[in-house]
Each structure stands twice: as structure tokens, then as C-alpha cells.
C-alpha atoms as a PDB file:
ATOM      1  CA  UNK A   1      22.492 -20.025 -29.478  1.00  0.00           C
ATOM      2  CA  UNK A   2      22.402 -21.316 -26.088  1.00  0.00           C
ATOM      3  CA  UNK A   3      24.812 -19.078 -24.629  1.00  0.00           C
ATOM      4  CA  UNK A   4      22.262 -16.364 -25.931  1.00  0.00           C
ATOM      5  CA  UNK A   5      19.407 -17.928 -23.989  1.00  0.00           C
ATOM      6  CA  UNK A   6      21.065 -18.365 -20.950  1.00  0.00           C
ATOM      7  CA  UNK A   7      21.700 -14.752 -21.218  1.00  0.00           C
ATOM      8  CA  UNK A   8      18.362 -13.957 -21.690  1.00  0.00           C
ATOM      9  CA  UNK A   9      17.034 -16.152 -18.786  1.00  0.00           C
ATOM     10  CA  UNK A  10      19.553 -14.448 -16.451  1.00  0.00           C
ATOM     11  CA  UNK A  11      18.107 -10.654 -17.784  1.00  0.00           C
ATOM     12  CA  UNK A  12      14.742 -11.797 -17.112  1.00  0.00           C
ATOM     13  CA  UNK A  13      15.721 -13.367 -14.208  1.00  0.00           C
ATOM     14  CA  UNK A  14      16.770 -10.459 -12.564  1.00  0.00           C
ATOM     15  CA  UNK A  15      14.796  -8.469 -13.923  1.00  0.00           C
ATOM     16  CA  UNK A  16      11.536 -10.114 -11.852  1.00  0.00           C
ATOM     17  CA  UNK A  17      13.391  -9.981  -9.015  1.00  0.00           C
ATOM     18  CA  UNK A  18      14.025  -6.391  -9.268  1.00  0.00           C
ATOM     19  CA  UNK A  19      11.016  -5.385  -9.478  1.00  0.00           C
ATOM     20  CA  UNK A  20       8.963  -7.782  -7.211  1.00  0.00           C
ATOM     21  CA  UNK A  21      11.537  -6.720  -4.260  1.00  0.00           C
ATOM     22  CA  UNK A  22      10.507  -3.049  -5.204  1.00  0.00           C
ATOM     23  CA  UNK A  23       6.695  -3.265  -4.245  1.00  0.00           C
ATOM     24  CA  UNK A  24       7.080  -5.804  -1.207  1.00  0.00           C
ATOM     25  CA  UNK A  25       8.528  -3.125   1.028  1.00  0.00           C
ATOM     26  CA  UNK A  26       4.725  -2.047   0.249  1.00  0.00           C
ATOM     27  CA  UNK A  27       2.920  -5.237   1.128  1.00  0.00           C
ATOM     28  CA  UNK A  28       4.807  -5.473   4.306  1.00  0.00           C
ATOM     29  CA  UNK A  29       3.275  -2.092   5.423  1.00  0.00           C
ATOM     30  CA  UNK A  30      -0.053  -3.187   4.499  1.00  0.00           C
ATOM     31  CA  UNK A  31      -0.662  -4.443   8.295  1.00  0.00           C
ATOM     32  CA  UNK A  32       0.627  -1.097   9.907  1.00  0.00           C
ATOM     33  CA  UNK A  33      -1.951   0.352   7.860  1.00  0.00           C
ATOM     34  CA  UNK A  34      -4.835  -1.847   8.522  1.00  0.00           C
ATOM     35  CA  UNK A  35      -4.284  -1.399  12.388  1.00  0.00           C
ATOM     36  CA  UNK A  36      -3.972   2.095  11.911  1.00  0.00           C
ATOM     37  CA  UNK A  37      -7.623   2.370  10.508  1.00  0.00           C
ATOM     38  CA  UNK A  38      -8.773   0.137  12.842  1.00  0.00           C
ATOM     39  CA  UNK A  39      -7.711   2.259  15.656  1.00  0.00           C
ATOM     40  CA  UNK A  40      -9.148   4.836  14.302  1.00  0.00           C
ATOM     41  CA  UNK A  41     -12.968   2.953  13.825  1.00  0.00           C
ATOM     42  CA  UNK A  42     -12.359   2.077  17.386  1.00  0.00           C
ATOM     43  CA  UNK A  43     -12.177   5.272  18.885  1.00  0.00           C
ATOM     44  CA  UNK A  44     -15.623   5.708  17.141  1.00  0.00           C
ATOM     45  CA  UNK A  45     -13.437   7.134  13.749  1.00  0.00           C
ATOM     46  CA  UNK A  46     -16.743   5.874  11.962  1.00  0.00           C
ATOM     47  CA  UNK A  47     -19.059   8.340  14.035  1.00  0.00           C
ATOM     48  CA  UNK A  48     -16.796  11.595  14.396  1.00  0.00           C
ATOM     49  CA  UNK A  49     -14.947  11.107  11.433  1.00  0.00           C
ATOM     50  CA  UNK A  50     -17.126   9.401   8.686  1.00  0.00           C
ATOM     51  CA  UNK A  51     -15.533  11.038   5.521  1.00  0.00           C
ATOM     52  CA  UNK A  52     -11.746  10.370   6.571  1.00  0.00           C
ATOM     53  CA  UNK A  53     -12.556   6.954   7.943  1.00  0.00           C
ATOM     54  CA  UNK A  54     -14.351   6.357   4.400  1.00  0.00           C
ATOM     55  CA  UNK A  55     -11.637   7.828   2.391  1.00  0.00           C
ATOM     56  CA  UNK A  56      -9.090   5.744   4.748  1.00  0.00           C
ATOM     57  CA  UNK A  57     -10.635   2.450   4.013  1.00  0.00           C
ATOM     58  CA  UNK A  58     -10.887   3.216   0.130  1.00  0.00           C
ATOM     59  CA  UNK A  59      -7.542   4.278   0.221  1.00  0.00           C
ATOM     60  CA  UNK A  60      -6.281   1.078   2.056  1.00  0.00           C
ATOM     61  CA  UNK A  61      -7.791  -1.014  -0.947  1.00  0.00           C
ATOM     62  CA  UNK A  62      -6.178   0.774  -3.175  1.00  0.00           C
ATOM     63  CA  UNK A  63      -2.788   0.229  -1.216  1.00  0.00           C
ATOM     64  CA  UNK A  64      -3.564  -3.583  -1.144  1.00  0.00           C
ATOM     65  CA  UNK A  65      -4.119  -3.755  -5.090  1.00  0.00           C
ATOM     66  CA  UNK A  66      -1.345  -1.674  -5.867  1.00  0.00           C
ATOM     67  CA  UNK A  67       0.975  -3.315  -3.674  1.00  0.00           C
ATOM     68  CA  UNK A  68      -0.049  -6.560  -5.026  1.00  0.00           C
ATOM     69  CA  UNK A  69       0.165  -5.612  -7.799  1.00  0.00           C
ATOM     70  CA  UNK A  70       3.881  -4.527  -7.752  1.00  0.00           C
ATOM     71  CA  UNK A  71       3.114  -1.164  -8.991  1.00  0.00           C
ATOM     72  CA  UNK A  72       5.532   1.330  -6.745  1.00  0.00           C
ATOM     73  CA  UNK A  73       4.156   4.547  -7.798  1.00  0.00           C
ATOM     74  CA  UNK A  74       0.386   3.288  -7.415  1.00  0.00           C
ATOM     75  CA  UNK A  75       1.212   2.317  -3.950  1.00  0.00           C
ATOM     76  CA  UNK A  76       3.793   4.932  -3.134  1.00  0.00           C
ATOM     77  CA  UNK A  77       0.226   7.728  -3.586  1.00  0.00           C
ATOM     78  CA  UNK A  78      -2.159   5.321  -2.022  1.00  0.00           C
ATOM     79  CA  UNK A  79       0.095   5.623   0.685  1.00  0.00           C
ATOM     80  CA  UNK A  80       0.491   9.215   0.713  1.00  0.00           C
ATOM     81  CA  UNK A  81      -3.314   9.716   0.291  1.00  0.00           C
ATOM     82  CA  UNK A  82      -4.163   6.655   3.076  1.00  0.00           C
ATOM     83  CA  UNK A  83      -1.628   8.800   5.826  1.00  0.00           C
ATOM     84  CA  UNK A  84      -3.528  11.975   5.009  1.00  0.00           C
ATOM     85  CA  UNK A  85      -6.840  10.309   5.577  1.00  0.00           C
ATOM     86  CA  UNK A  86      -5.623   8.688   8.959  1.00  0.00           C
ATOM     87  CA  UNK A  87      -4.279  11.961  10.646  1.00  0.00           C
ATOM     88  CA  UNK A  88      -7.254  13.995   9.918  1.00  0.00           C
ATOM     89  CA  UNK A  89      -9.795  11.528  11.155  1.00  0.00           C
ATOM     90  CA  UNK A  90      -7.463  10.927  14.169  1.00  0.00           C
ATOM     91  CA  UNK A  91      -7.462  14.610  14.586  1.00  0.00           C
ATOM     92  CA  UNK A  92     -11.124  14.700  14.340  1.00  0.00           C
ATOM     93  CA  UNK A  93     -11.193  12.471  17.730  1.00  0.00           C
ATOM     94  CA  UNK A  94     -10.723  14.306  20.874  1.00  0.00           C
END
């Protein structure tokens, strides 16, 4: 009986640190991101580029939350989608 629960401890042991280690690769991106967007507000991203600066910052708190919330696919398209949103406002900004 004990032998079993060690066992068990050990799966779900692992287990959590699996999958925490696969989302923090995410988390520590987060920063790139945020300077990235505000980069682009400070080359007036907000004035020339209101739609993809919008869309950037609702994509950024969607990377945060799904990031933090150790879901790899969430943040793996918030990611995707926040990129997108960066280069065509940046593009936008002569």
C-alpha cells in the first residue's frame, strides 16, 4: 500500500513539473512582448495604428492569462496573433 502511494506521488510529481516547465518558456517572453507594444505606442502606434495597437494590447492579455495559466496552445496562438498585430502596426509607422 505504501509502495503504491509513493508511486503515485512520484507520477504526480512529475507530472506538475512537466507541464508547469511547458508554459514558462511563455511567461518568460511575456516582457519581450510588453516592450514590443510599448515601442510601438511610442512611436505614436496609438495614433497611426489604433486597430493593431488595440488588437496588440488585447492580445498581450490574453498571452499573460494563458501563460499563467499554463495552457501551451492558448499561449502558443496568443502569441501568433500578438506578432501579427505588432508587425502591422509597426508597418503602419513610417
Amino acid at each position: 500500500m505504501l509502495k503504491k502511494i509513493g508511486v503515485w506521488v512520484l507520477v504526480l510529481g512529475l507530472s506538475f513539473v512537466l507541464f508547469a516547465g511547458c508554459a514558462a518558456k511563455y511567461r518568460k517572453m511575456f516582457p519581450d512582448y510588453e516592450a514590443r507594444l510599448n515601442r510601438l505606442k511610442g512611436l505614436g502606434g496609438e495614433q497611426k495604428a489604433p486597430y493593431e495597437t488595440a488588437k496588440a494590447e488585447n492580445w498581450l492579455k490574453v498571452f499573460e492569462h494563458e501563460a499563467g495559466e499554463n495552457d501551451e496552445k492558448g499561449a502558443q496562438l496568443a502569441m501568433e496573433k500578438l506578432d501579427y498585430y505588432l508587425e502591422q502596426g509597426m508597418m503602419k509607422i513610417p
